[in-house]
N, C-alpha and C. Protein backbone atom coordinates (compact mmCIF):
# COMPACT_ATOMS: atom_id res chain seq x y z
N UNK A 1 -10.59 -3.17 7.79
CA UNK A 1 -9.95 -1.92 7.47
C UNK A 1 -10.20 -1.58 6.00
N UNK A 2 -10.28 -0.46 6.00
CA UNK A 2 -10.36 0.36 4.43
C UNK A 2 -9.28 1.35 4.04
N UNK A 3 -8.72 1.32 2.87
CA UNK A 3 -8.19 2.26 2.37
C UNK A 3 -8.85 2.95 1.11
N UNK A 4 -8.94 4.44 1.86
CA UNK A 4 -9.75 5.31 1.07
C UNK A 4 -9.60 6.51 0.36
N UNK A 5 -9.63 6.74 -0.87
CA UNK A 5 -8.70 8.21 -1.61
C UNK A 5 -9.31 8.60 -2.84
N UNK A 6 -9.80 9.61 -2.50
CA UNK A 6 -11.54 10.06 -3.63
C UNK A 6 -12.35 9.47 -3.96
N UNK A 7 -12.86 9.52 -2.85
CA UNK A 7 -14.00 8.54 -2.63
C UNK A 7 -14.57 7.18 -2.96
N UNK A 8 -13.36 6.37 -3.58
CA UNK A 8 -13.03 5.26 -4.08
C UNK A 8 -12.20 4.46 -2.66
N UNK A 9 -12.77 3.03 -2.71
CA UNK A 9 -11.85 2.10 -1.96
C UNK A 9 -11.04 1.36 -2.37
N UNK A 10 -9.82 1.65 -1.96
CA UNK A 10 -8.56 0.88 -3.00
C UNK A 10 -8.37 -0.12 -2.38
N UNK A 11 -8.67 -0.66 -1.01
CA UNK A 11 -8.02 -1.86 -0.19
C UNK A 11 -9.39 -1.86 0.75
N UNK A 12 -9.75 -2.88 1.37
CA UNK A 12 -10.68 -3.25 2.12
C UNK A 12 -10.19 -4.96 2.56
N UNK A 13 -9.85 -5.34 3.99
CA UNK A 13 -9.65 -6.12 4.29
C UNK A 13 -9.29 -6.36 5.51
N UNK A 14 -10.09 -7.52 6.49
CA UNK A 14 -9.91 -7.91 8.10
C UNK A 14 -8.81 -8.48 8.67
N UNK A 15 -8.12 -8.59 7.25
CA UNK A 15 -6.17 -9.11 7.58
C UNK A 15 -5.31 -8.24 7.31
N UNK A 16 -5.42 -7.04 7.95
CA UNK A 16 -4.26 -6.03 7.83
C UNK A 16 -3.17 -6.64 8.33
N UNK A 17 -2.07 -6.22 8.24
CA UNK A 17 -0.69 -6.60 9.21
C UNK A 17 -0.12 -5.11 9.69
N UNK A 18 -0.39 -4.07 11.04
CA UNK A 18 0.40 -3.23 11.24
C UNK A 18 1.85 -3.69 11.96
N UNK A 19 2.36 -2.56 10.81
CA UNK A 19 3.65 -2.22 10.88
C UNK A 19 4.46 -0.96 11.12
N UNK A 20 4.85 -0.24 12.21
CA UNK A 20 5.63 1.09 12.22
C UNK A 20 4.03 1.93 12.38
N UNK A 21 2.73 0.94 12.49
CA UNK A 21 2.24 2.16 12.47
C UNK A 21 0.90 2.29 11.23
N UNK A 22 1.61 1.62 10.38
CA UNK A 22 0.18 1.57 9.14
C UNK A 22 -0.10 0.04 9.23
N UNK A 23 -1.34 0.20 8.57
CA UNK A 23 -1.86 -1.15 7.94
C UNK A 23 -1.39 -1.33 6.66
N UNK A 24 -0.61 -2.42 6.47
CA UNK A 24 -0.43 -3.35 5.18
C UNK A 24 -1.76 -4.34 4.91
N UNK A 25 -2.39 -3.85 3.56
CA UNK A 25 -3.23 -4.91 3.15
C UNK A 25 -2.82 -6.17 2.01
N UNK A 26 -3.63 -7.18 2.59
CA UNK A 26 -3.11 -7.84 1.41
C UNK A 26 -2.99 -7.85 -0.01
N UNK A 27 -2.00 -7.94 -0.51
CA UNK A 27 -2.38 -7.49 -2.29
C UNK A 27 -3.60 -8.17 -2.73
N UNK A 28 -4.48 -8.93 -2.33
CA UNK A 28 -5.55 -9.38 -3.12
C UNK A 28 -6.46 -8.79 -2.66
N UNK A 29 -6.89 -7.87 -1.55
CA UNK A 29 -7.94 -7.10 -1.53
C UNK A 29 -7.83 -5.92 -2.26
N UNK A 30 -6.87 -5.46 -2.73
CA UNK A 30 -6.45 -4.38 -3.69
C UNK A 30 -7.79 -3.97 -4.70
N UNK A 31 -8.12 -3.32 -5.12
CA UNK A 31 -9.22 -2.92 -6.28
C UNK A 31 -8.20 -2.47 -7.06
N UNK A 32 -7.80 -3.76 -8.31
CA UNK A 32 -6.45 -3.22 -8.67
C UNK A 32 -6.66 -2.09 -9.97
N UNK A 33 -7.63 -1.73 -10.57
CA UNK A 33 -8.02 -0.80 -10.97
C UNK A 33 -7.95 0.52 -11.55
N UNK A 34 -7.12 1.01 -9.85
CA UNK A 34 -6.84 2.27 -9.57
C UNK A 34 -5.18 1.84 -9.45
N UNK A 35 -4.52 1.12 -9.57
CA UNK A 35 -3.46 1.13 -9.34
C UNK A 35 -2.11 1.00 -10.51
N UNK A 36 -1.29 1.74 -10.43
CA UNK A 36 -0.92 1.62 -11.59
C UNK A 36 0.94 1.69 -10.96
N UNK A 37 1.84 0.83 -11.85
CA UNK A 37 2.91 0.52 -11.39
C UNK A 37 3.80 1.80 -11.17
N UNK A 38 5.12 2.35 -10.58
CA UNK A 38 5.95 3.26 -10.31
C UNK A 38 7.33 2.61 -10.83
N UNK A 39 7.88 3.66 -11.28
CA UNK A 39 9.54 3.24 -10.83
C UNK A 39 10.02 3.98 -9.23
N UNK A 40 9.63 4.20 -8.80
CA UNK A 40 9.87 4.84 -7.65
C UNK A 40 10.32 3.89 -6.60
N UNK A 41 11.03 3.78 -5.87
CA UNK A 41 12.15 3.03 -4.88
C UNK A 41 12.76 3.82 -3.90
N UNK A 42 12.74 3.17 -2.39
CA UNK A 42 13.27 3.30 -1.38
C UNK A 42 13.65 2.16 -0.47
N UNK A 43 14.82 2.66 0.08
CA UNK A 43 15.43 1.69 1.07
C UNK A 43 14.89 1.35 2.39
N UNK A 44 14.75 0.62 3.30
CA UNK A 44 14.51 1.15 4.76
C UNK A 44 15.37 -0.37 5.10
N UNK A 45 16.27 0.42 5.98
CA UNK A 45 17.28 -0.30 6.48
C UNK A 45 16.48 -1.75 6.87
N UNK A 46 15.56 -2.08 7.57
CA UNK A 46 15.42 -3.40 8.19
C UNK A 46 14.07 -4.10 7.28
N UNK A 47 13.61 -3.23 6.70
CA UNK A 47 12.70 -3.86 5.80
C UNK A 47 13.12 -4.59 4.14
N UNK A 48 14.03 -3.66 3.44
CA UNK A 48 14.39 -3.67 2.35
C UNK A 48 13.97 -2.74 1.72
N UNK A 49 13.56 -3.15 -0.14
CA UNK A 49 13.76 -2.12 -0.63
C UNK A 49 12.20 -2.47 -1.01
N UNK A 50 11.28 -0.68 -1.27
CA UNK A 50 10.06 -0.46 -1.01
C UNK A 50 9.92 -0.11 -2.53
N UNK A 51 8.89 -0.60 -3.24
CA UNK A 51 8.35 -0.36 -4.53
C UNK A 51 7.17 0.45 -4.31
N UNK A 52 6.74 1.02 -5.39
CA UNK A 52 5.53 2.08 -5.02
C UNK A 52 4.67 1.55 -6.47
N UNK A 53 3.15 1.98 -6.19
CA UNK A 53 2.30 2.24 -7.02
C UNK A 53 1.88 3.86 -7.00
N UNK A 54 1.60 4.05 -7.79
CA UNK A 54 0.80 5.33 -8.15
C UNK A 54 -1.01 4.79 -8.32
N UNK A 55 -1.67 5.93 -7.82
CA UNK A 55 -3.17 5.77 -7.38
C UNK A 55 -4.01 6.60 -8.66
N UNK A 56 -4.49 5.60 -8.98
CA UNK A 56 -5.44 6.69 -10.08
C UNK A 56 -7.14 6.35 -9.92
N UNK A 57 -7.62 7.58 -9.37
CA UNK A 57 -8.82 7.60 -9.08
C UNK A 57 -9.88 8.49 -9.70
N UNK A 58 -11.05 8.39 -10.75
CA UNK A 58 -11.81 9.42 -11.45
C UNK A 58 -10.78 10.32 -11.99
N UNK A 59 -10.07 10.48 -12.32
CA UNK A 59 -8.79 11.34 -13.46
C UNK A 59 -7.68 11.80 -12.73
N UNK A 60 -8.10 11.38 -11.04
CA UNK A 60 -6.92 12.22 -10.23
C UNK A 60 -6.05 11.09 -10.28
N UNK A 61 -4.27 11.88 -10.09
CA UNK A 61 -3.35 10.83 -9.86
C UNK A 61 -2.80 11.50 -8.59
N UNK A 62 -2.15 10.23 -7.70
CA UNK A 62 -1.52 10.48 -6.37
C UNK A 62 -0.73 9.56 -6.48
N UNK A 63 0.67 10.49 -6.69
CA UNK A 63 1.61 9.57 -7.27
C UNK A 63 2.74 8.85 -5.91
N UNK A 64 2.87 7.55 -5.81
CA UNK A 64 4.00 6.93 -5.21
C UNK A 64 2.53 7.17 -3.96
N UNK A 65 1.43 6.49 -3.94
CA UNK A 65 0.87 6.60 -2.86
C UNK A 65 0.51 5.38 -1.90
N UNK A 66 1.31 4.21 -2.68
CA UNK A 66 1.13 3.02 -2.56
C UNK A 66 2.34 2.49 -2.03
N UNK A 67 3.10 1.57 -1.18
CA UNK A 67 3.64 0.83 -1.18
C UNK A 67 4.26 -0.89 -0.83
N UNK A 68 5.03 -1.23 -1.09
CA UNK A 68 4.81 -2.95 -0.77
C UNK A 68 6.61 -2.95 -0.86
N UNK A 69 6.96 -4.46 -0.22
CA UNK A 69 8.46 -4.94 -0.37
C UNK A 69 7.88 -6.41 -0.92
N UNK A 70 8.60 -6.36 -2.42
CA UNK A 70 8.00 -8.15 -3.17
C UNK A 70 9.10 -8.46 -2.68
N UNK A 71 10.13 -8.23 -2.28
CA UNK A 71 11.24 -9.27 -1.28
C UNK A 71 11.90 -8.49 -0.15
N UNK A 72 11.09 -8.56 1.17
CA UNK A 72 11.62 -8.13 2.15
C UNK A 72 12.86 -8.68 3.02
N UNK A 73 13.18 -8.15 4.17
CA UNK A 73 14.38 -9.10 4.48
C UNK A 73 13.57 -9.70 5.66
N UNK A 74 14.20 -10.63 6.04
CA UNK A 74 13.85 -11.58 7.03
C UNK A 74 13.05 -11.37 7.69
N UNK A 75 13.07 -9.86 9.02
CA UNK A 75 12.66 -9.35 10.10
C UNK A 75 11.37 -8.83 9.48
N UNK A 76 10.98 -8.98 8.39
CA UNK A 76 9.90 -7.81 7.46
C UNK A 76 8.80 -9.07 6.88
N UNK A 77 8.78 -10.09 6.86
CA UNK A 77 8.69 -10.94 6.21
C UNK A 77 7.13 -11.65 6.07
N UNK A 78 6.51 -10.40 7.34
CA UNK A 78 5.22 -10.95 7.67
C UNK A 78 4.50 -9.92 6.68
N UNK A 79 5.01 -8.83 5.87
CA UNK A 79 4.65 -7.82 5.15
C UNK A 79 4.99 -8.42 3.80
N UNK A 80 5.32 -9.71 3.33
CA UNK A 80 5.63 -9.70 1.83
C UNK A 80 4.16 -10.37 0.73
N UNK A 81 3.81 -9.49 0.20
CA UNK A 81 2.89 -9.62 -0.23
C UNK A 81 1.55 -8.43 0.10
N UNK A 82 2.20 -7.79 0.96
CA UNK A 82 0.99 -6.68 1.07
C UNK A 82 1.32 -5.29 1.04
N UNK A 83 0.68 -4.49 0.61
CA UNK A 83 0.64 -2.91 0.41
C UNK A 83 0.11 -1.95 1.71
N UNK A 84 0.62 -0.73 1.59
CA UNK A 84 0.57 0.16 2.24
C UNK A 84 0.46 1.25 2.17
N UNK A 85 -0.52 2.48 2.83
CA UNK A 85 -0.11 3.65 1.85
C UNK A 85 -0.44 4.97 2.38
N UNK A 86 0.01 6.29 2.12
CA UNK A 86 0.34 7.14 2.60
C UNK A 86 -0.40 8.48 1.52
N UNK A 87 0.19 9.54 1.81
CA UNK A 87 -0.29 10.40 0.60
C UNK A 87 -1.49 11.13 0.69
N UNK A 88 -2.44 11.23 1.74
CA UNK A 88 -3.81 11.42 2.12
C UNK A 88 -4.66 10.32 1.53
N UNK A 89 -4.42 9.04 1.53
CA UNK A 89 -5.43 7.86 1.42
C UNK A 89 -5.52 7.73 3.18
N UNK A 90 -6.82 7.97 3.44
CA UNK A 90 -7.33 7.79 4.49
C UNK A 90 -7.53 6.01 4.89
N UNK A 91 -6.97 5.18 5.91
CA UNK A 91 -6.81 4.50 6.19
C UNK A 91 -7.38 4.04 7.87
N UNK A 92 -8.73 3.70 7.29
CA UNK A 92 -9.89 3.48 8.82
C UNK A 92 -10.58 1.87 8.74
N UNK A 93 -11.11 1.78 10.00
CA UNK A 93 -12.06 0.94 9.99
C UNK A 93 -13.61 1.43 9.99
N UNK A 94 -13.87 2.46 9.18
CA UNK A 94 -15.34 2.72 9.08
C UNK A 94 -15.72 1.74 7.66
């Protein structure tokens, strides 16, 4: 799987974990690069609480387009350590 967002690959990796629906990659396939930290935070009842990165690609920013739980709760637990992401980052196996 690839994660893809102006024409840059931010994630590339054959160990996704879907969840709800997306692929979580592992944080070490990350091209950490383009990634740059958020204060941005959300809850989700059975996962915990969701940290975001912001995406910076050739001068564009796509902000909160990233996300991960560095301490999920129990039921979530197969996702700790990997990212996810939304925002028009195209997310394929081409």
């Amino acid at each position: 799987m690839k994660a893809v967002w102006n024409n840059e690959v931010l994630a590339s990796s054959d160990a996704t974990v879907v969840v709800e629906g997306n692929h979580y990659f592992p944080m070490t396939s990350l091209n950490t690069q383009f990634f740059i930290n958020s204060d941005k935070q959300t809850t989700c009842a059975w996962k915990g609480v969701a940290h975001y990165y912001d995406v910076s690609v050739n001068g564009a920013l796509n902000e909160s387009a990233a996300w991960f739980y560095p301490t999920p709760k129990q039921e979530a637990s197969q996702i700790k350590n990997y990212v996810a992401f939304w925002k028009g980052v195209k997310v394929s196996n081409d």
